[in-house]
C-alpha atoms as a PDB file:
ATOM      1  CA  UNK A   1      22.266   0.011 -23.919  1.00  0.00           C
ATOM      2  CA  UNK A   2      21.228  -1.154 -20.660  1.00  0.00           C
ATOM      3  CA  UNK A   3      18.711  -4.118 -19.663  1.00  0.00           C
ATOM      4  CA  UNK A   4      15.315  -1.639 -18.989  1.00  0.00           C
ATOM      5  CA  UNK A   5      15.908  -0.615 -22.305  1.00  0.00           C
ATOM      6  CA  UNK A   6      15.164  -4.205 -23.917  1.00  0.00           C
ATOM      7  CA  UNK A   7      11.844  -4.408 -22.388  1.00  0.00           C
ATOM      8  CA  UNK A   8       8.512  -3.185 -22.960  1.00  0.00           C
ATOM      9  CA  UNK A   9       6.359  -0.729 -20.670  1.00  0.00           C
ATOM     10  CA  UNK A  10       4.264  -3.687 -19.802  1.00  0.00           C
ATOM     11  CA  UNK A  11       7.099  -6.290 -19.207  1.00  0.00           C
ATOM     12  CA  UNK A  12       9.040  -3.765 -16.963  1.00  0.00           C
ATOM     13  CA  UNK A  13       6.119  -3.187 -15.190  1.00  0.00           C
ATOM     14  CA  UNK A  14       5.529  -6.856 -14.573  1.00  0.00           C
ATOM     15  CA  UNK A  15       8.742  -7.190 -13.889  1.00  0.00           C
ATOM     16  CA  UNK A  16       8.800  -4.541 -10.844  1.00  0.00           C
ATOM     17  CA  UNK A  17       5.800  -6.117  -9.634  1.00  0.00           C
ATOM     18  CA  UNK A  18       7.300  -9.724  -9.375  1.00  0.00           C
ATOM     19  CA  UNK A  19      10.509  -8.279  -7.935  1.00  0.00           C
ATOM     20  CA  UNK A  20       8.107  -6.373  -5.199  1.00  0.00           C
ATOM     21  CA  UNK A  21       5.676  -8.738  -4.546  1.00  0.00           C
ATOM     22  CA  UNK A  22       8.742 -11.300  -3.705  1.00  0.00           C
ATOM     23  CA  UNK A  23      10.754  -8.480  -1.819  1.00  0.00           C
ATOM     24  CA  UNK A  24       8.146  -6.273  -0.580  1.00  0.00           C
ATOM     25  CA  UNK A  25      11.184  -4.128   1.370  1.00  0.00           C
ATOM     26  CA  UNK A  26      13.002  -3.630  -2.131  1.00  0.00           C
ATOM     27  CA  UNK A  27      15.109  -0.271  -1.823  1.00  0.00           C
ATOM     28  CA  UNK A  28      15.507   1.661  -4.965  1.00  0.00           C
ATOM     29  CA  UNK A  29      18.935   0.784  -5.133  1.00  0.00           C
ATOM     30  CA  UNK A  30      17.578  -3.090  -5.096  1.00  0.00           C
ATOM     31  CA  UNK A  31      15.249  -2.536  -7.948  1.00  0.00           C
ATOM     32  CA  UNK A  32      17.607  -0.142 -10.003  1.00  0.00           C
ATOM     33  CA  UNK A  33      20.110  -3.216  -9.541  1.00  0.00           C
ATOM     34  CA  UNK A  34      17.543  -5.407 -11.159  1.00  0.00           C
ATOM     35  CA  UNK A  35      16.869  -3.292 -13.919  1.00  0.00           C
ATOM     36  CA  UNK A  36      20.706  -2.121 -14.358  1.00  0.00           C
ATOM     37  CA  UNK A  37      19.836   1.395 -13.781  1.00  0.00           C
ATOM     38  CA  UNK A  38      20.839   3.800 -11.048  1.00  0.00           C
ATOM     39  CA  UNK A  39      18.523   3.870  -8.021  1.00  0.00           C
ATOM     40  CA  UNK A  40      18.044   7.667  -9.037  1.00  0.00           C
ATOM     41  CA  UNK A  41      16.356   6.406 -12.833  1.00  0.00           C
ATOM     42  CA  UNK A  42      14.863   3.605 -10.769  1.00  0.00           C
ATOM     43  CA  UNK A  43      13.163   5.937  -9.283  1.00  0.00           C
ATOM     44  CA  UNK A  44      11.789   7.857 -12.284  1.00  0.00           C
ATOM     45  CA  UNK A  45      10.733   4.420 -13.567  1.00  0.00           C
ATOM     46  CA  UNK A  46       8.541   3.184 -10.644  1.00  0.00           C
ATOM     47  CA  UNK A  47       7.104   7.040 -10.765  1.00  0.00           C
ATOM     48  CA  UNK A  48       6.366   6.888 -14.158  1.00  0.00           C
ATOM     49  CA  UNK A  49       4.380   3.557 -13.752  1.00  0.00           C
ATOM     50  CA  UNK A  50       2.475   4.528 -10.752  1.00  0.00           C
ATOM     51  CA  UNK A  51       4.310   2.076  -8.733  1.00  0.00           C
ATOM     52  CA  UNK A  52       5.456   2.336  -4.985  1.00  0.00           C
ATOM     53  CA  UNK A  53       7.610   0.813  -2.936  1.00  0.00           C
ATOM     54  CA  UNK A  54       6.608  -0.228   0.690  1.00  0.00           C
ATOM     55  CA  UNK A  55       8.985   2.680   1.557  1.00  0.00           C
ATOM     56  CA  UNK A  56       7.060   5.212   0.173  1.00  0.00           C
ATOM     57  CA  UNK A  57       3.324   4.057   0.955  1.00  0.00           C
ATOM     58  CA  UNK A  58       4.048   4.377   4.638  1.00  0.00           C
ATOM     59  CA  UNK A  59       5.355   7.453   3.934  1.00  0.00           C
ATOM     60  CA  UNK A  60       1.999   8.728   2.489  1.00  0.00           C
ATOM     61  CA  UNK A  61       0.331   6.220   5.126  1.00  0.00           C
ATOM     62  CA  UNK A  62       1.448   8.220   8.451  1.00  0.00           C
ATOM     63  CA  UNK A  63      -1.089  11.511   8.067  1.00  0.00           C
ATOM     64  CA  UNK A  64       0.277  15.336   8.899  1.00  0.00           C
ATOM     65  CA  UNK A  65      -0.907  14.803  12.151  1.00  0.00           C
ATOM     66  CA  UNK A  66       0.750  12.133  13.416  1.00  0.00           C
ATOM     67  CA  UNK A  67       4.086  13.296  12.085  1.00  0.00           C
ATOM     68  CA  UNK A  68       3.522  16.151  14.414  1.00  0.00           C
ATOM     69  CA  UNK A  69       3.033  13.927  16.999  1.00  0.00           C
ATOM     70  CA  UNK A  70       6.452  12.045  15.967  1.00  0.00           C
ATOM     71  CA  UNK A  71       7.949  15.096  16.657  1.00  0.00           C
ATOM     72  CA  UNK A  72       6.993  15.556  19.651  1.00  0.00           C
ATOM     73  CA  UNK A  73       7.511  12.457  20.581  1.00  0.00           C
ATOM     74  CA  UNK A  74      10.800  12.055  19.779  1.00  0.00           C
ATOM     75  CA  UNK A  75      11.928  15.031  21.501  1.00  0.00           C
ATOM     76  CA  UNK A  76      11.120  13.333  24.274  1.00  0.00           C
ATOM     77  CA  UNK A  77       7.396  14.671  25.183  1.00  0.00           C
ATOM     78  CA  UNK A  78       4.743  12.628  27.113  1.00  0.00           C
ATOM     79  CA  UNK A  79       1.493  11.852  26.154  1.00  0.00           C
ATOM     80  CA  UNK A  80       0.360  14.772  28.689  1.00  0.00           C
ATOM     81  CA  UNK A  81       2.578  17.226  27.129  1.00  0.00           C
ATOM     82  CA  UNK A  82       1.781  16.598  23.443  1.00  0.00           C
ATOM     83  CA  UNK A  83      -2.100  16.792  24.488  1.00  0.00           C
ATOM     84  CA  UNK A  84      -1.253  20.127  25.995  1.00  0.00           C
ATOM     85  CA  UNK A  85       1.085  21.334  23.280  1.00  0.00           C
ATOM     86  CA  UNK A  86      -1.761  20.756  20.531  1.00  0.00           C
ATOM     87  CA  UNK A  87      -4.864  21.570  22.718  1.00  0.00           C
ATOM     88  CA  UNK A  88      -6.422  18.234  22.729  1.00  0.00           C
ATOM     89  CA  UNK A  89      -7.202  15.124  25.468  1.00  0.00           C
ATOM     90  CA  UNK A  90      -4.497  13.121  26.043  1.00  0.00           C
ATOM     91  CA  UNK A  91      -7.062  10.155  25.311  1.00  0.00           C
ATOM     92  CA  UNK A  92      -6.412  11.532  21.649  1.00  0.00           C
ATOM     93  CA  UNK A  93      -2.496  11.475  21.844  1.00  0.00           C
ATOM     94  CA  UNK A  94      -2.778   7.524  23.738  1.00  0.00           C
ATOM     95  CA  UNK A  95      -5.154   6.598  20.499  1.00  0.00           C
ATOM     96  CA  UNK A  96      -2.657   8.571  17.702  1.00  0.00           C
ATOM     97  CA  UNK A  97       0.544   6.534  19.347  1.00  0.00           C
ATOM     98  CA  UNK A  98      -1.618   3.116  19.362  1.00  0.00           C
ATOM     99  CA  UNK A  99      -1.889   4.065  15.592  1.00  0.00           C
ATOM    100  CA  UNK A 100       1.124   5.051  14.829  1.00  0.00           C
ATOM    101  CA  UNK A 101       2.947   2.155  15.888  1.00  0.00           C
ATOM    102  CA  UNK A 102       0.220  -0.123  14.072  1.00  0.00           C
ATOM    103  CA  UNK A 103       1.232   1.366  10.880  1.00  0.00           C
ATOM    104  CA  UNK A 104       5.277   1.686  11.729  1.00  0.00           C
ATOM    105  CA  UNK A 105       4.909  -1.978  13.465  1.00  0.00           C
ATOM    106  CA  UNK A 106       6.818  -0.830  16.041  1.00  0.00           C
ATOM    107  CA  UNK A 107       6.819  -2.109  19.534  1.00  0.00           C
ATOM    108  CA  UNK A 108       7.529   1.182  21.087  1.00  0.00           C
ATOM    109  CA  UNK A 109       7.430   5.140  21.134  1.00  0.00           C
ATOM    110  CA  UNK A 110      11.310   4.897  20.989  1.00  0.00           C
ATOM    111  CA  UNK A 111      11.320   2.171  17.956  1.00  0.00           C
ATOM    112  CA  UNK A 112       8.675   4.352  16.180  1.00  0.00           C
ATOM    113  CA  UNK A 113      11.196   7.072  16.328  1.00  0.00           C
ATOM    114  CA  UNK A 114      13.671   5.461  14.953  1.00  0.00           C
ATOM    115  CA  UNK A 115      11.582   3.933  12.159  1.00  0.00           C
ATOM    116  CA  UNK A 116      10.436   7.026  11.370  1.00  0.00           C
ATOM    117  CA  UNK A 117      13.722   8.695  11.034  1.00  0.00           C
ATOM    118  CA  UNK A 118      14.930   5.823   8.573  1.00  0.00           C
ATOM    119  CA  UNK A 119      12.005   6.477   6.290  1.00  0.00           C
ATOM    120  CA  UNK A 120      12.170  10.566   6.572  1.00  0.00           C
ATOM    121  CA  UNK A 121       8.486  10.872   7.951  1.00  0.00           C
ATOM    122  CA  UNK A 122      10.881  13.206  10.684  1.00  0.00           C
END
């Protein structure tokens, strides 16, 4: 019998919470650890209890759009190209990448990339 087992909906549930609210970049693997499950039933857990991890709202936060963009970007397009690409200003590509890198907080086109990659948005 493992430890998620012993607890109640609610308590696991609180539990997650605390754990997120203290570690707010918790992998799966973190929280399954602090559960003693696998990251895998972790993962059914925090589904089955509506809960997210920051992971995975900023993977629902970047819109189809901007992944698009992301693409582009990180096969090396400009601004100019990627406007021309998707038949809009490149005012409207500048404004995308401001946003994009608000919600990645990266510094940079080529940090956003990378970010990106890590968290599978490309």
């Amino acid at each position: 019998m493992n430890y998620v087992s012993n607890l109640s909906r609610e308590q696991r549930r609180e539990q997650i919470e605390k754990y997120l609210s203290l570690h707010p970049d918790a992998t799966l693997k973190q929280i399954g650890n602090l559960l003693g499950v696998t990251k895998q039933r972790a993962h059914i857990l925090l589904k089955r209890e509506g809960i997210q991890t920051r992971v995975q709202r900023t993977k629902q936060f970047v819109i189809e759009s901007e992944t698009e963009i992301l693409r582009y970007i990180a096969s090396g397009n400009t601004s100019k190209q990627i406007a021309v690409a998707l038949g809009v200003s490149q005012w409207t590509i500048d404004r995308s990448v401001k946003i994009i890198l608000t919600k990645l907080k990266a510094q940079n086109r080529a940090q956003a990339v990378i970010l990106a990659k890590r968290q599978g948005l490309i």
